[in-house]
N, C-alpha and C. Protein backbone atom coordinates (compact mmCIF):
# COMPACT_ATOMS: atom_id res chain seq x y z
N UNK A 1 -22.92 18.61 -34.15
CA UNK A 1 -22.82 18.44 -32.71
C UNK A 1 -22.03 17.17 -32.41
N UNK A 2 -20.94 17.38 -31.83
CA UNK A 2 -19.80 16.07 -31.16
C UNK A 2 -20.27 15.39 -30.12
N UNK A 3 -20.22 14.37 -30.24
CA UNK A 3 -21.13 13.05 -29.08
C UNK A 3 -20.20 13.04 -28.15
N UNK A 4 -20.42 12.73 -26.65
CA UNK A 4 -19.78 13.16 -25.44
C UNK A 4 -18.67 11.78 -25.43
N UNK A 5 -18.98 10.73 -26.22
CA UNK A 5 -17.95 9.93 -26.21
C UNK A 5 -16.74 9.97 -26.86
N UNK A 6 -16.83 10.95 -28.05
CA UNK A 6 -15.91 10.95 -29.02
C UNK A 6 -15.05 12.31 -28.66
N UNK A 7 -15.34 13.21 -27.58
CA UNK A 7 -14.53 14.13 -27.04
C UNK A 7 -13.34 13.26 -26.28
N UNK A 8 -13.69 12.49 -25.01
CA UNK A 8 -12.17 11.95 -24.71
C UNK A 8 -12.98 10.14 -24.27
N UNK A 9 -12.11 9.52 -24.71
CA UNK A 9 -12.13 8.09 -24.86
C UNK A 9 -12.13 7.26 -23.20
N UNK A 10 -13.00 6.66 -23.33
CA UNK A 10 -13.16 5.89 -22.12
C UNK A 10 -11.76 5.17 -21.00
N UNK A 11 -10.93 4.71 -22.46
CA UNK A 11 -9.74 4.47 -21.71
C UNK A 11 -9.10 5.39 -21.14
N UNK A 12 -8.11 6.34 -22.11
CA UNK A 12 -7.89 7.41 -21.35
C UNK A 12 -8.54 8.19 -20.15
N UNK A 13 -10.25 8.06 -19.89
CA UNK A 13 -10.63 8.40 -18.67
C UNK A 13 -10.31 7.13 -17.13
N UNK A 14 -10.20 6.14 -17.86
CA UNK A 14 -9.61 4.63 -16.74
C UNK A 14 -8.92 5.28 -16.47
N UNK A 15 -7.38 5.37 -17.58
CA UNK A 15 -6.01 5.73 -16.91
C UNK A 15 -5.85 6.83 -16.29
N UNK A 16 -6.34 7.85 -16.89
CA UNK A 16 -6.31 8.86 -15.63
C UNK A 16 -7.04 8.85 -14.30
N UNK A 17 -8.05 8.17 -13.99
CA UNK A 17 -8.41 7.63 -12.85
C UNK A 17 -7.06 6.52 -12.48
N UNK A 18 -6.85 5.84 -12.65
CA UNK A 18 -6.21 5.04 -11.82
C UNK A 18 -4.76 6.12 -11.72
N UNK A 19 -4.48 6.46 -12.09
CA UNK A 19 -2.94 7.40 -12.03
C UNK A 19 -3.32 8.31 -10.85
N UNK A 20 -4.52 8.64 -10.75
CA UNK A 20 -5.17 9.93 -10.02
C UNK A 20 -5.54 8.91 -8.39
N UNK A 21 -6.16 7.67 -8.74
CA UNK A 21 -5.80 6.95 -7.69
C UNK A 21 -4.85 6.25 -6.82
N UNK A 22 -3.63 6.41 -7.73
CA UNK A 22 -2.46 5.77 -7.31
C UNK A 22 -1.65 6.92 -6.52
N UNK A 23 -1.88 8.31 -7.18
CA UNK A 23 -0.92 9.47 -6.72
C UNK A 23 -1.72 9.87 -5.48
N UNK A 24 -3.37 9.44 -5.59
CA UNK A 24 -3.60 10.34 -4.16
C UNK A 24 -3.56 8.96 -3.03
N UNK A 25 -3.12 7.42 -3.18
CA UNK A 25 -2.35 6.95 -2.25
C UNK A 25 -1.30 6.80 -2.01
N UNK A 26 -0.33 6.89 -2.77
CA UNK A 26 1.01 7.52 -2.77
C UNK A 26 1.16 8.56 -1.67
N UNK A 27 0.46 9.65 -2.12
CA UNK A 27 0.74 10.70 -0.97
C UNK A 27 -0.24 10.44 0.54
N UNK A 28 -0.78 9.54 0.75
CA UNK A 28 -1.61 9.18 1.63
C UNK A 28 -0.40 8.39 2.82
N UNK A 29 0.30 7.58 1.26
CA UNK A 29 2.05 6.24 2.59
C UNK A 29 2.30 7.57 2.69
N UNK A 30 2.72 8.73 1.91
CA UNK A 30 3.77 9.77 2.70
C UNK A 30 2.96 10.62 3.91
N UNK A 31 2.24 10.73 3.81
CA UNK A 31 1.27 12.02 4.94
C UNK A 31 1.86 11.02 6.27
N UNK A 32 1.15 9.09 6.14
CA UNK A 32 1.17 8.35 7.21
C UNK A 32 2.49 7.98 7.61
N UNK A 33 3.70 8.19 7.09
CA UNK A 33 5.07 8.16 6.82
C UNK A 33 5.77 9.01 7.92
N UNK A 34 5.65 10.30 7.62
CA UNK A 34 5.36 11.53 8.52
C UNK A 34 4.86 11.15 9.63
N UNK A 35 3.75 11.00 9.58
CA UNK A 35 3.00 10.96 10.94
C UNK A 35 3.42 9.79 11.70
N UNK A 36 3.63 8.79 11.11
CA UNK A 36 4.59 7.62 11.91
C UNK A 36 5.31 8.46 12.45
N UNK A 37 6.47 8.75 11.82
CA UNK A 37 8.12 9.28 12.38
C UNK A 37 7.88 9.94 13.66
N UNK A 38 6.65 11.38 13.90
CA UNK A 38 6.79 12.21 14.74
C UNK A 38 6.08 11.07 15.93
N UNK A 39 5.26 10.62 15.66
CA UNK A 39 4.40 9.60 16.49
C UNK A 39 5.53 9.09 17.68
N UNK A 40 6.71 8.34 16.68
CA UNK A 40 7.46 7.74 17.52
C UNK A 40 8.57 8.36 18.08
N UNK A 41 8.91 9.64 17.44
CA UNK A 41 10.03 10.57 18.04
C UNK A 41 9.34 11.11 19.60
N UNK A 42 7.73 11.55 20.06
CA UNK A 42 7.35 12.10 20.72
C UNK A 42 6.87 10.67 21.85
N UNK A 43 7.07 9.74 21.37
CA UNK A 43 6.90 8.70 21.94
C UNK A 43 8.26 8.62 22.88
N UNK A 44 9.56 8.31 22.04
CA UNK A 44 10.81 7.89 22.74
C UNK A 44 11.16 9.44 23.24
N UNK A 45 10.84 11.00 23.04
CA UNK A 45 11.02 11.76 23.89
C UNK A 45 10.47 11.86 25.17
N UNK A 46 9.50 11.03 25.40
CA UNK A 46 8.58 10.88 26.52
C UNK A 46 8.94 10.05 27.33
N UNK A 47 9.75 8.82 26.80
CA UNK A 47 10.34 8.03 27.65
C UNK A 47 11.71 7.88 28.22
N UNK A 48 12.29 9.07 27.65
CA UNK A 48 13.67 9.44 27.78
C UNK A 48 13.28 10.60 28.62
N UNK A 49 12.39 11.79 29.18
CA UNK A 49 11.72 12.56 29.96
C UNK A 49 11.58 11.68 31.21
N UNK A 50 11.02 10.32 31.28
CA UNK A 50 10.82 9.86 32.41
C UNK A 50 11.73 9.08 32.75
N UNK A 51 12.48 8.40 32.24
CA UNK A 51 14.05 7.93 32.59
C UNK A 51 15.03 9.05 33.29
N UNK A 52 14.73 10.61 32.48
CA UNK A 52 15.79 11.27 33.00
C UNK A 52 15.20 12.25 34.19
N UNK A 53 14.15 11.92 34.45
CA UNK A 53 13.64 12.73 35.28
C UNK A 53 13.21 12.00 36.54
N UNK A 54 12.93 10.67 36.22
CA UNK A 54 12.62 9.20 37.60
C UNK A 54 11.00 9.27 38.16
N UNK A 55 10.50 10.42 37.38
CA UNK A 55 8.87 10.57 37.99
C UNK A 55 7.97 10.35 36.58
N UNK A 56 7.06 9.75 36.70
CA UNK A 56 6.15 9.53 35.73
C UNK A 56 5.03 11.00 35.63
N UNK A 57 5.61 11.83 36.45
CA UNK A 57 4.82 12.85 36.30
C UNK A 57 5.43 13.98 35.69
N UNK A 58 6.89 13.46 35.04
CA UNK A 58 7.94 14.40 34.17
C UNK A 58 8.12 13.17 32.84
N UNK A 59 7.22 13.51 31.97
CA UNK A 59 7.28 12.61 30.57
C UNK A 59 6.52 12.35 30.69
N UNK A 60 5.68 11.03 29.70
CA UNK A 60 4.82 10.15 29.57
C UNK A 60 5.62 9.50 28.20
N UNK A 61 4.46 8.60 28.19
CA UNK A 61 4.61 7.54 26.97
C UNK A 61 3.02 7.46 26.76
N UNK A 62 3.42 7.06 25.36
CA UNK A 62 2.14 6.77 24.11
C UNK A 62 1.89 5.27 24.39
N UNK A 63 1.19 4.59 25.04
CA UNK A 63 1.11 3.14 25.15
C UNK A 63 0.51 2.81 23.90
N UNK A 64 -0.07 3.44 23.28
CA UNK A 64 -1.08 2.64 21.88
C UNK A 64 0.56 3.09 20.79
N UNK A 65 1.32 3.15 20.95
CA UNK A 65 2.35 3.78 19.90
C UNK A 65 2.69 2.24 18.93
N UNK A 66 3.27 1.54 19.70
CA UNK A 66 3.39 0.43 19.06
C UNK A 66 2.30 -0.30 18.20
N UNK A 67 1.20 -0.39 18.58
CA UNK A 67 0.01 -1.12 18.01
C UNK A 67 -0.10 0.04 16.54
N UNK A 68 -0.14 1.40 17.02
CA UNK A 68 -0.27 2.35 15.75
C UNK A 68 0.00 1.80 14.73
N UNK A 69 1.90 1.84 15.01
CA UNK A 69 2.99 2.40 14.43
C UNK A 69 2.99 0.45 13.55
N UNK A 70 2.79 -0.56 14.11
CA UNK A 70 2.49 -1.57 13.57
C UNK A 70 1.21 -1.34 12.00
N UNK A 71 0.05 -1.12 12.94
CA UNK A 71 -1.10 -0.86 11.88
C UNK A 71 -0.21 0.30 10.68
N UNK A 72 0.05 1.34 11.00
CA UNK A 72 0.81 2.10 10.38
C UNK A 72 1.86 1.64 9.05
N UNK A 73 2.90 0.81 9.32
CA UNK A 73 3.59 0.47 8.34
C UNK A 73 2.95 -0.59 7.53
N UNK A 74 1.94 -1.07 7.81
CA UNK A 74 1.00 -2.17 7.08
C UNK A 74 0.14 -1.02 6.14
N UNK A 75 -0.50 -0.26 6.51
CA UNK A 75 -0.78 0.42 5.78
C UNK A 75 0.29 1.69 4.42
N UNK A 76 1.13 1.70 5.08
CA UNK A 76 2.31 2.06 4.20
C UNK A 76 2.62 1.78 3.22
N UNK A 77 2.91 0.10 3.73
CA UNK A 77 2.94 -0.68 2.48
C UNK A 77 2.14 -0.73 1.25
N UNK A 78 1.02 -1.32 1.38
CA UNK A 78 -0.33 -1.25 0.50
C UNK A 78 -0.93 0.04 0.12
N UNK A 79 -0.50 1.26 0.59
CA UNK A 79 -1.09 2.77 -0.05
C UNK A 79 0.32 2.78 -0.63
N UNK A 80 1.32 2.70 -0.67
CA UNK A 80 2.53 3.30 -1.43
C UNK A 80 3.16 1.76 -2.75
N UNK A 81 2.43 0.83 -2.55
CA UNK A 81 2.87 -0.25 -3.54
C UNK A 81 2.17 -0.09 -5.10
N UNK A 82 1.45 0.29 -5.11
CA UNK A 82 0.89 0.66 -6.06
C UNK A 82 1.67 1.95 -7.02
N UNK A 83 2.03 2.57 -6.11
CA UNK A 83 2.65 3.89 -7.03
C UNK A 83 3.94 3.81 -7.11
N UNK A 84 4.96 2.62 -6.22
CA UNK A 84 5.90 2.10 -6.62
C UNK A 84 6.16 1.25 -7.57
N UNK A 85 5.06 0.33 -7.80
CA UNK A 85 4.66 -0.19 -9.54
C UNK A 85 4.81 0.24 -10.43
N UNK A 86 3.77 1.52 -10.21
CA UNK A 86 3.24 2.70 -11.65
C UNK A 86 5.22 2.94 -12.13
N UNK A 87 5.84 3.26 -11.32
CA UNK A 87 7.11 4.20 -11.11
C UNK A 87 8.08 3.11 -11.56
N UNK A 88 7.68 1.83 -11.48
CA UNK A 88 8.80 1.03 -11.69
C UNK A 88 10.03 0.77 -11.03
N UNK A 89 9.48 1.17 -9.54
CA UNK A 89 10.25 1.32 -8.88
C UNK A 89 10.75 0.17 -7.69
N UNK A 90 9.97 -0.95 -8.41
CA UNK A 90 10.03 -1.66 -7.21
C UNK A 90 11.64 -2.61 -7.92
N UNK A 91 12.38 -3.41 -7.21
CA UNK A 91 13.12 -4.20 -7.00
C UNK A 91 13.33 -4.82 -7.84
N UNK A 92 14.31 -4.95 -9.38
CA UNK A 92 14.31 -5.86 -10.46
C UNK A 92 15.58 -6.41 -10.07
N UNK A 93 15.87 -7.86 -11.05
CA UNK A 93 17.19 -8.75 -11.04
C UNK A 93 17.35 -7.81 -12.56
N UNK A 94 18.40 -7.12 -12.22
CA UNK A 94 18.87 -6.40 -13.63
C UNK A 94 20.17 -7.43 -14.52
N UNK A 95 20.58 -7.65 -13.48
CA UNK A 95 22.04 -8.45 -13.78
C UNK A 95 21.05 -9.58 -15.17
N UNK A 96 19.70 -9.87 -14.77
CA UNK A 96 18.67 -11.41 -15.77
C UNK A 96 18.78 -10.17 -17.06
N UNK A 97 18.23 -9.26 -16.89
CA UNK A 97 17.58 -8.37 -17.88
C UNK A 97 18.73 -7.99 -18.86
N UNK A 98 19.44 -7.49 -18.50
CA UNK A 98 20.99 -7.02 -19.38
C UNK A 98 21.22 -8.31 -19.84
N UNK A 99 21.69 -9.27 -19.47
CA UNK A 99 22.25 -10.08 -20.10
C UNK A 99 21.38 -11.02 -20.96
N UNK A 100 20.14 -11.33 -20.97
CA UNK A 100 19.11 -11.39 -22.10
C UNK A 100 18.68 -10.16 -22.93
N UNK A 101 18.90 -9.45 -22.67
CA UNK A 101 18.44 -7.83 -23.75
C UNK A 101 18.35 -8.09 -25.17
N UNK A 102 19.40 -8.67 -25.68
CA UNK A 102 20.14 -8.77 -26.97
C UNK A 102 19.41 -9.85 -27.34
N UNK A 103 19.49 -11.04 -26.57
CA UNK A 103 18.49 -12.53 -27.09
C UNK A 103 16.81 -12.32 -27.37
N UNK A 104 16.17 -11.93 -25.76
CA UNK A 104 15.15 -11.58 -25.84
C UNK A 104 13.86 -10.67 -26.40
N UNK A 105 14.87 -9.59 -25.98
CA UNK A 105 14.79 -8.01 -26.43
C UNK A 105 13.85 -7.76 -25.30
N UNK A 106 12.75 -6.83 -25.49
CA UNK A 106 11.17 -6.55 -24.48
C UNK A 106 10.50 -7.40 -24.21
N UNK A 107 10.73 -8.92 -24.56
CA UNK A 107 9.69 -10.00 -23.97
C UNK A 107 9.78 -10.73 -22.91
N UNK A 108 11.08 -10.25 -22.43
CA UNK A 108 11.57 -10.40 -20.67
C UNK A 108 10.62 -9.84 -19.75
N UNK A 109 10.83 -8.23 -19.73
CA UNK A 109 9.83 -7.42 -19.32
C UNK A 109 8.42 -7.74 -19.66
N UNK A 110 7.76 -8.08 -20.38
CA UNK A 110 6.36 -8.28 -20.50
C UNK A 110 5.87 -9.83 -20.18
N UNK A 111 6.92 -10.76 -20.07
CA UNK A 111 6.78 -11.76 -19.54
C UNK A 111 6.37 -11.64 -18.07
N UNK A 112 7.28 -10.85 -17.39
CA UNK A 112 7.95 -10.19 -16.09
C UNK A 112 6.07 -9.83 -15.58
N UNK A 113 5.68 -8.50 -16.03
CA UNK A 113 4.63 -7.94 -15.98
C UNK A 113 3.52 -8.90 -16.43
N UNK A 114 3.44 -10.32 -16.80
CA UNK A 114 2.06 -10.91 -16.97
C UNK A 114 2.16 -11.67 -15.86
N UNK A 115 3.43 -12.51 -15.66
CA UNK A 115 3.27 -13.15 -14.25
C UNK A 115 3.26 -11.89 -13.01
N UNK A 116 3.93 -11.23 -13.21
CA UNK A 116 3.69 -10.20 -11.88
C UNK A 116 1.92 -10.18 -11.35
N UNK A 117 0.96 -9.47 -13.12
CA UNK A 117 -0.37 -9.67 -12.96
C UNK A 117 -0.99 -11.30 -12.68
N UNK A 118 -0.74 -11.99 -13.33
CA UNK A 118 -0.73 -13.33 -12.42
C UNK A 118 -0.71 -13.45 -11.16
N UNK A 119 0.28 -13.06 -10.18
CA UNK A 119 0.43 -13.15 -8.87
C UNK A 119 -0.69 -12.10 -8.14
N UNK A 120 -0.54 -10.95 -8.71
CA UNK A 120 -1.66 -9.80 -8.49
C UNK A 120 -2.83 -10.07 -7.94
N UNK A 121 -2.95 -11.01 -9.12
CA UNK A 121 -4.73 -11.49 -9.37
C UNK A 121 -5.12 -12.28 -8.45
N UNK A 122 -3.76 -13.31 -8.34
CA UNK A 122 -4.70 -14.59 -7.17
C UNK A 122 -4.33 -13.55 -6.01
N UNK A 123 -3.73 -12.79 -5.70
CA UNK A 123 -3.57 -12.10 -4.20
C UNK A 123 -4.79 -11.04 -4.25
N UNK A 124 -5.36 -10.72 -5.22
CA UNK A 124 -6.58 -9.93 -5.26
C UNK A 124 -7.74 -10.87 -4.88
N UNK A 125 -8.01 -11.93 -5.48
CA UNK A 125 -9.00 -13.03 -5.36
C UNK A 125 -9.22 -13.54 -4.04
N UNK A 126 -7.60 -14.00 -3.34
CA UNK A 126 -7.66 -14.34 -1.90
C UNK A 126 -7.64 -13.21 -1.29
N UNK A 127 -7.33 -12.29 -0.89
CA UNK A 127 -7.47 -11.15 -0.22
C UNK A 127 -8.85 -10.58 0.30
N UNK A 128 -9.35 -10.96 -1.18
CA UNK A 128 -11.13 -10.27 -1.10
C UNK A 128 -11.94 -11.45 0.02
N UNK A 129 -11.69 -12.97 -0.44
CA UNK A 129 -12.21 -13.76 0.53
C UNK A 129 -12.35 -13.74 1.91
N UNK A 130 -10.76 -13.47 2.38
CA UNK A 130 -10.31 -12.93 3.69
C UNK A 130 -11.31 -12.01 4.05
N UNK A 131 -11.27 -11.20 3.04
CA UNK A 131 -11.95 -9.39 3.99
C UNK A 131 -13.12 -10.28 4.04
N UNK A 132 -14.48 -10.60 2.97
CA UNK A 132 -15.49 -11.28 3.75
C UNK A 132 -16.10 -12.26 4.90
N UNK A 133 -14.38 -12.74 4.85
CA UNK A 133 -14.60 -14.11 5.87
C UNK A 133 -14.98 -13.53 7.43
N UNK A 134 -13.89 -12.25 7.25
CA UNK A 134 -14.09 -11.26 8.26
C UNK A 134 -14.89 -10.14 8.66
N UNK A 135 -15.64 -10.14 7.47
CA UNK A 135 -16.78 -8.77 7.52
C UNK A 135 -17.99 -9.57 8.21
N UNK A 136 -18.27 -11.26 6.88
CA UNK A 136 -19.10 -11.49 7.25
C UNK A 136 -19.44 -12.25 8.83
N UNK A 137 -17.85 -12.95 9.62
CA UNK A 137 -18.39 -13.05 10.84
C UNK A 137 -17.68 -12.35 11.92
N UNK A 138 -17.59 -11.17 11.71
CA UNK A 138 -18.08 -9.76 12.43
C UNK A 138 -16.44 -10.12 13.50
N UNK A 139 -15.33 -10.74 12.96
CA UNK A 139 -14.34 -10.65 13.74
C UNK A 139 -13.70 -9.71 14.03
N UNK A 140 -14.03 -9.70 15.46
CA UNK A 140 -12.77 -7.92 15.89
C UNK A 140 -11.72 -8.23 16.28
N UNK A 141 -10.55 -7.50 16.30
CA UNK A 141 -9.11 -7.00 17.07
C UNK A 141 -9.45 -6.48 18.30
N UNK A 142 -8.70 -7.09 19.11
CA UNK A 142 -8.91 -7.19 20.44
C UNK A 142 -7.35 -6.54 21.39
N UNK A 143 -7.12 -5.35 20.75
CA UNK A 143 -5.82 -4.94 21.52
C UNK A 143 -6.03 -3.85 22.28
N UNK A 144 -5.33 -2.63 21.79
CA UNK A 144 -5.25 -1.34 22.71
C UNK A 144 -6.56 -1.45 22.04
N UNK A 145 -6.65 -0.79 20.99
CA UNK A 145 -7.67 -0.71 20.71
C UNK A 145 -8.86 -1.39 19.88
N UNK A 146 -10.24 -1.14 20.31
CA UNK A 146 -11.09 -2.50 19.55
C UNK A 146 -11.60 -2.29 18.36
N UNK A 147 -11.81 -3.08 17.18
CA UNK A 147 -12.26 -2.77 16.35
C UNK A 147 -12.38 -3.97 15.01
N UNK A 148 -13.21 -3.51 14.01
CA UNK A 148 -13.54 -4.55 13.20
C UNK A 148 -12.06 -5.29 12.49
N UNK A 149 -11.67 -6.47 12.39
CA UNK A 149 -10.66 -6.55 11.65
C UNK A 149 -10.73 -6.30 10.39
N UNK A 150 -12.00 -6.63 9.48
CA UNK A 150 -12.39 -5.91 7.91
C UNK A 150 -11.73 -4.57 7.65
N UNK A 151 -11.47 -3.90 8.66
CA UNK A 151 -11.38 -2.16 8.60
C UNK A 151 -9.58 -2.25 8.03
N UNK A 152 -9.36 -3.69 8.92
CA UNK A 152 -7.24 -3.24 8.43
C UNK A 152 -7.39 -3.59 6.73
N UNK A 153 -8.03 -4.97 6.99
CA UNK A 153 -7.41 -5.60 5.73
C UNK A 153 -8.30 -5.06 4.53
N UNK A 154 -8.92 -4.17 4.71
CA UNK A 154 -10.32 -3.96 3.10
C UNK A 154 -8.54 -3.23 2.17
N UNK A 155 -8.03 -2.73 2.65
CA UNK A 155 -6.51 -2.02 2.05
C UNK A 155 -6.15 -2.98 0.62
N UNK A 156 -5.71 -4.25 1.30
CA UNK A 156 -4.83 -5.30 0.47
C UNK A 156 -5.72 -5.56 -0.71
N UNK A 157 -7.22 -5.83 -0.91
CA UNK A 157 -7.53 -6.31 -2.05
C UNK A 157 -7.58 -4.75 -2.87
N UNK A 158 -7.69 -3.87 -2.27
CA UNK A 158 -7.50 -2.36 -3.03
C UNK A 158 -6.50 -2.68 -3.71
N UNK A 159 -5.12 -2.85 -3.39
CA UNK A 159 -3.99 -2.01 -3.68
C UNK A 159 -3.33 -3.68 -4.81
N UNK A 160 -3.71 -5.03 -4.40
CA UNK A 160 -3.60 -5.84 -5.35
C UNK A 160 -4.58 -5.82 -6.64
N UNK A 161 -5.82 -5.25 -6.38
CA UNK A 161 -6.29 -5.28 -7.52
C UNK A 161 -5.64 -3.62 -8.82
N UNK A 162 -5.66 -2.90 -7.70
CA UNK A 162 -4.79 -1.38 -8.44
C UNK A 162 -3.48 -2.07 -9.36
N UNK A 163 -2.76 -3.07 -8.47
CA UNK A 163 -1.37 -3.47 -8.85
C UNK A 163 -1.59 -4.11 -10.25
N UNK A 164 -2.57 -4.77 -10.37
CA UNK A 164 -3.04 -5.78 -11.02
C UNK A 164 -3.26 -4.91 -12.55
N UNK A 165 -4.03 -4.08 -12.56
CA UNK A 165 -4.44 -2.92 -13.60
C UNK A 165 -2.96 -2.28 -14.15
N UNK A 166 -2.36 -2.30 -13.62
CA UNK A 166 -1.27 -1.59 -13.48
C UNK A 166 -0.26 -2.18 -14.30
N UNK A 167 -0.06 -3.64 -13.88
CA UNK A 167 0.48 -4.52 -14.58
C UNK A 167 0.19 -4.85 -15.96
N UNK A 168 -1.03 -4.87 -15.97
CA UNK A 168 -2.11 -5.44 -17.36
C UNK A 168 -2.04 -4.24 -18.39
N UNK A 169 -2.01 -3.16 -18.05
CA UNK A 169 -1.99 -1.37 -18.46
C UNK A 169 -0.78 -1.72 -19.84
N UNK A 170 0.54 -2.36 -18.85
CA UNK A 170 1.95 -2.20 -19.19
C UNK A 170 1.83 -3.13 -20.15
């Protein structure tokens, strides 16, 4: 009889969790990506309706559109940074990399990826403080609409600590 540990290995169950967590926020920036775009197309059709029509009773406008569409690309960011990591897709100085290749070889890149996790970490560490500073004294957002500020930012220590794993993985 085979022991339930020695069927599939603990790590391999991490990495496929975190891959499985990264792809279902990945597609979470794209769903909110989408839903931005039409948000604001039905927004500026509404206000181009009442420009071309001179009555507020031919069009409307989305007044919370902006505040959204703000919260919106903040969240974009932090659900889709993570799987731009995984992908390697984020922003390198290639011109550094090529021209050390030959000297260095792969210890550019893994240099690259420990300070990256370096930076990760303290933005995971401060991030988390923030969200408590704010959970624990109950500070709200006070715009269109009201609500806990904990609720925007719990995102950032997610997606720095994901980044962070991610980095350390590599």
């Amino acid at each position: 009889m085979k022991s339930p540990s020695t069927d599939k290995p603990p790590p391999k169950r991490f990495l496929q969790l975190v891959d499985k967590t990264v792809n279902g926020l990945g597609i979470l920036a794209g769903i909110l990506l989408c839903v931005l775009t039409l948000l604001i197309c039905v927004d500026a059709l509404g206000r181009t309706l009442v420009r071309l029509f001179g009555t507020s009773q031919w069009g409307y406008t989305l007044p919370w559109t902006l505040e959204v569409s703000e919260y919106a690309l903040y969240f974009i960011t932090f659900l889709g940074a993570p799987w731009v990591l995984q992908r390697k897709g984020h922003i390198a100085i290639d011109l550094l990399v090529h021209a050390t290749e030959q000297r260095f070889g792969h210890r550019l890149p893994a240099t690259a990826d420990i300070i990256g996790f370096g930076v990760c970490f303290i933005l995971f560490y401060f991030s988390c403080k923030v969200w408590w500073i704010s959970f624990s004294e109950k500070i709200l957002i006070h715009e269109t609409f009201i609500f806990p500020e904990w609720t925007i930012i719990t995102l950032a220590p997610i997606s720095f600590l994901l980044m962070s794993v991610i980095l350390i993985i590599r």
